[in-house]
Structures are given as structure tokens and as C-alpha cells.
C-alpha atoms as a PDB file:
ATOM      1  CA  UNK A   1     -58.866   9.543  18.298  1.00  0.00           C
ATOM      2  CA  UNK A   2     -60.135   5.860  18.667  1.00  0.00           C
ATOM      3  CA  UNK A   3     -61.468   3.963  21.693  1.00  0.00           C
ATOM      4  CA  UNK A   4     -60.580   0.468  22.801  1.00  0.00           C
ATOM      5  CA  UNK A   5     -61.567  -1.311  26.481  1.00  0.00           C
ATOM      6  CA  UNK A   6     -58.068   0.002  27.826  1.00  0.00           C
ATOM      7  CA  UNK A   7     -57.505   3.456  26.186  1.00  0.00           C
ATOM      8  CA  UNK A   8     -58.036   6.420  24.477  1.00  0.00           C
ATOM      9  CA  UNK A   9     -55.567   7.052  21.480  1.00  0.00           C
ATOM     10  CA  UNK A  10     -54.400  10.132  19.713  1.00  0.00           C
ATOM     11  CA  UNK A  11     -53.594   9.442  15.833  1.00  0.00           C
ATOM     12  CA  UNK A  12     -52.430  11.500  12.998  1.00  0.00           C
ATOM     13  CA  UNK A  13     -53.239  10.945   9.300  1.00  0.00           C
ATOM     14  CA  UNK A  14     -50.175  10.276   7.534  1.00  0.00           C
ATOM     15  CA  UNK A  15     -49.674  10.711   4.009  1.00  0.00           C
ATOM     16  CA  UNK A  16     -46.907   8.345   2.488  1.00  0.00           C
ATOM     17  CA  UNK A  17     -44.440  10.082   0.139  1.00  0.00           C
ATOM     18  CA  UNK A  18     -44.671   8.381  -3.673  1.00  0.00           C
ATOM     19  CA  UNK A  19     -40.888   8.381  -3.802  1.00  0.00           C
ATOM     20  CA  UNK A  20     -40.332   6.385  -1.183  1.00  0.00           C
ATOM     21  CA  UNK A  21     -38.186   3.142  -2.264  1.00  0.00           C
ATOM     22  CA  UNK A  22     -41.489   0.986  -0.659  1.00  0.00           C
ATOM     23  CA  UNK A  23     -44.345   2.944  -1.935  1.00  0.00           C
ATOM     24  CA  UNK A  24     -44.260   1.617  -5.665  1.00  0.00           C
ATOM     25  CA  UNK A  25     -45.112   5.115  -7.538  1.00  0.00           C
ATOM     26  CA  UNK A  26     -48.049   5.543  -4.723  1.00  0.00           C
ATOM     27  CA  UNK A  27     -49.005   7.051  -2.192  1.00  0.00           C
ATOM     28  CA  UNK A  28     -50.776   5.930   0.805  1.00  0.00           C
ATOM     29  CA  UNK A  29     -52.736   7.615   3.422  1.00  0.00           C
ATOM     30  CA  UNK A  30     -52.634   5.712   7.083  1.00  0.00           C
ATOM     31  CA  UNK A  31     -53.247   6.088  10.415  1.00  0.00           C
ATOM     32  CA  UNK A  32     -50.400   6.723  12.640  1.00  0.00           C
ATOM     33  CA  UNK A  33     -50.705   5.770  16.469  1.00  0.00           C
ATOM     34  CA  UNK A  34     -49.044   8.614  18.593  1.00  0.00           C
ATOM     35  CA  UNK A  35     -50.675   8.895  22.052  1.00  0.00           C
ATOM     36  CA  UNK A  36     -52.544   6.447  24.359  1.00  0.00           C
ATOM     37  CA  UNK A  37     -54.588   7.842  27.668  1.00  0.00           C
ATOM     38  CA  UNK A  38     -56.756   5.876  30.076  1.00  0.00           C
ATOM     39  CA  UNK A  39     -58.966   9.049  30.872  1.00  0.00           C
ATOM     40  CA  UNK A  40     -61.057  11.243  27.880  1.00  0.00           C
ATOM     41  CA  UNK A  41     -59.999  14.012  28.992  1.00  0.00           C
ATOM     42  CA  UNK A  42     -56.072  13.357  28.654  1.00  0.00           C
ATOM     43  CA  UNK A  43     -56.847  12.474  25.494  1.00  0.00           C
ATOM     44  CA  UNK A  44     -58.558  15.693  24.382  1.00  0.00           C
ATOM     45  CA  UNK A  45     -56.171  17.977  26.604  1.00  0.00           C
ATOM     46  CA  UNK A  46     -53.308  16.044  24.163  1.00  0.00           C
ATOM     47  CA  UNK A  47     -54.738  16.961  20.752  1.00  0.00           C
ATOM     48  CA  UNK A  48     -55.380  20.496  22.075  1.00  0.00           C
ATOM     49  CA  UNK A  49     -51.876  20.679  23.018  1.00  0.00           C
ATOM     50  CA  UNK A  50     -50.948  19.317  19.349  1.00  0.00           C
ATOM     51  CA  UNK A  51     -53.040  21.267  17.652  1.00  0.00           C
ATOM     52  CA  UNK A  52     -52.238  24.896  19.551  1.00  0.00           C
ATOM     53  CA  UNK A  53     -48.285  23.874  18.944  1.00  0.00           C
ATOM     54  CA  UNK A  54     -48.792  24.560  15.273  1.00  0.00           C
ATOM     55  CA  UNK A  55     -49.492  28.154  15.631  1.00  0.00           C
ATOM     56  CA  UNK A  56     -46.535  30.619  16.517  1.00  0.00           C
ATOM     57  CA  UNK A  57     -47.677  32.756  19.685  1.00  0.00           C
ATOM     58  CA  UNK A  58     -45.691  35.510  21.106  1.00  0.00           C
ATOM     59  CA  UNK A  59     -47.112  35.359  24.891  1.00  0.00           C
ATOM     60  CA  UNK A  60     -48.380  32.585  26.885  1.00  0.00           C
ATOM     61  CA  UNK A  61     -52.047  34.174  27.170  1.00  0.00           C
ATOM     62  CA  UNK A  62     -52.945  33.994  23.299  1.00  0.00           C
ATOM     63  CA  UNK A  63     -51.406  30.526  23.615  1.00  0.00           C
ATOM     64  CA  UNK A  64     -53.667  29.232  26.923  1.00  0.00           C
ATOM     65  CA  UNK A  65     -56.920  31.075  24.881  1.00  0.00           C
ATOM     66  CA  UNK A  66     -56.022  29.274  21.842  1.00  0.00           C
ATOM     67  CA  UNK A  67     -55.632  25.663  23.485  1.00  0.00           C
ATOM     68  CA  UNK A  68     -58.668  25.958  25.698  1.00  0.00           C
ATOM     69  CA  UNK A  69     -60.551  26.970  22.675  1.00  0.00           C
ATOM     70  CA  UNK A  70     -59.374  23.934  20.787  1.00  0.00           C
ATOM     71  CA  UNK A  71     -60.387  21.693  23.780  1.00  0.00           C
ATOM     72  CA  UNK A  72     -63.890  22.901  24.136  1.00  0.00           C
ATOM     73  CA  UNK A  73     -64.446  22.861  20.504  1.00  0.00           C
ATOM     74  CA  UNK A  74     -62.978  18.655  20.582  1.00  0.00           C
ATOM     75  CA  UNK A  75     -65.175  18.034  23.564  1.00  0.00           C
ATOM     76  CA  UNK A  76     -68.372  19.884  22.618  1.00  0.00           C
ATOM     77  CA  UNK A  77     -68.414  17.936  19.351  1.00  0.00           C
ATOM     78  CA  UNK A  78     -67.201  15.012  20.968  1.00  0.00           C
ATOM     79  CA  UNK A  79     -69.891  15.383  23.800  1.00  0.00           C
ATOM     80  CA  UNK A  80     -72.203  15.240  20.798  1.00  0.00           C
ATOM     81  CA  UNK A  81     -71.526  11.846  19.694  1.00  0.00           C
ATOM     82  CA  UNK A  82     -71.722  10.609  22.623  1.00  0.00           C
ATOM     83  CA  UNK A  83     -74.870  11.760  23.276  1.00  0.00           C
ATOM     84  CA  UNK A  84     -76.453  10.480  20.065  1.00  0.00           C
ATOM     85  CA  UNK A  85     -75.416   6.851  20.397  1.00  0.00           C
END
């Protein structure tokens, strides 16, 4: 996630494939832009939601523990940055 004077956005680290026609024999790693937020929060609740789809759950409960878990751990660590600048 990066920070700008109008928004919050959610990347992903992208790995380029070395066959591609483009790559010449290389890959590449890169950023790739896929969310913007005004608010924190929307921000965090987004990569949550990302990061929880991943995992296969068979009911909605392990799912809701799983995401709110991955929030608090974002925003506790992110809430330590913060802090320290």
C-alpha cells in the first residue's frame, strides 16, 4: 500500500513471466496498482478482503475470523509506523 495527498492504494507485486515476447529472456518484478481509497481504513479492510479470498473456507464464521485477523494484524503493524515517524 502507498500514500499520496489524494489516496490510499492497494498494490500487488507482480512477477513478469521470462517468456513473454517483451521480457527479453528476463524477468521483472513490478508494482501493480489495483485499488485506490480516500480513507485508511478502506484501504486495509481491501487487502484483508484480498488476502482472506486466498484461503478456501467452508462457513462464513472461519472466513469473518480469518479477515478480521488479517486486518488487525495490517493495522497494528501499520499503527506502528505511524507512530514512529
Amino acid at each position: 500500500m502507498t500514500r499520496d495527498e489524494y489516496s490510499y492504494t492497494v498494490k500487488e507485486m507482480v512477477k513478469s513471466d521470462s517468456d513473454h515476447f517483451r521480457s527479453k529472456g528476463k524477468s521483472k518484478t513490478y508494482e501493480k496498482s489495483l485499488y485506490y481509497y480516500p480513507l485508511f481504513e478502506q484501504a486495509i479492510a481491501k487487502i484483508a478482503e484480498l488476502k482472506s479470498s486466498k484461503t478456501d473456507f467452508n462457513n462464513l464464521n472461519k472466513f469473518l475470523e480469518n479477515y478480521k485477523s488479517i486486518k488487525n494484524q495490517i493495522k497494528n503493524y501499520t499503527d506502528g509506523i505511524r507512530s514512529a515517524v
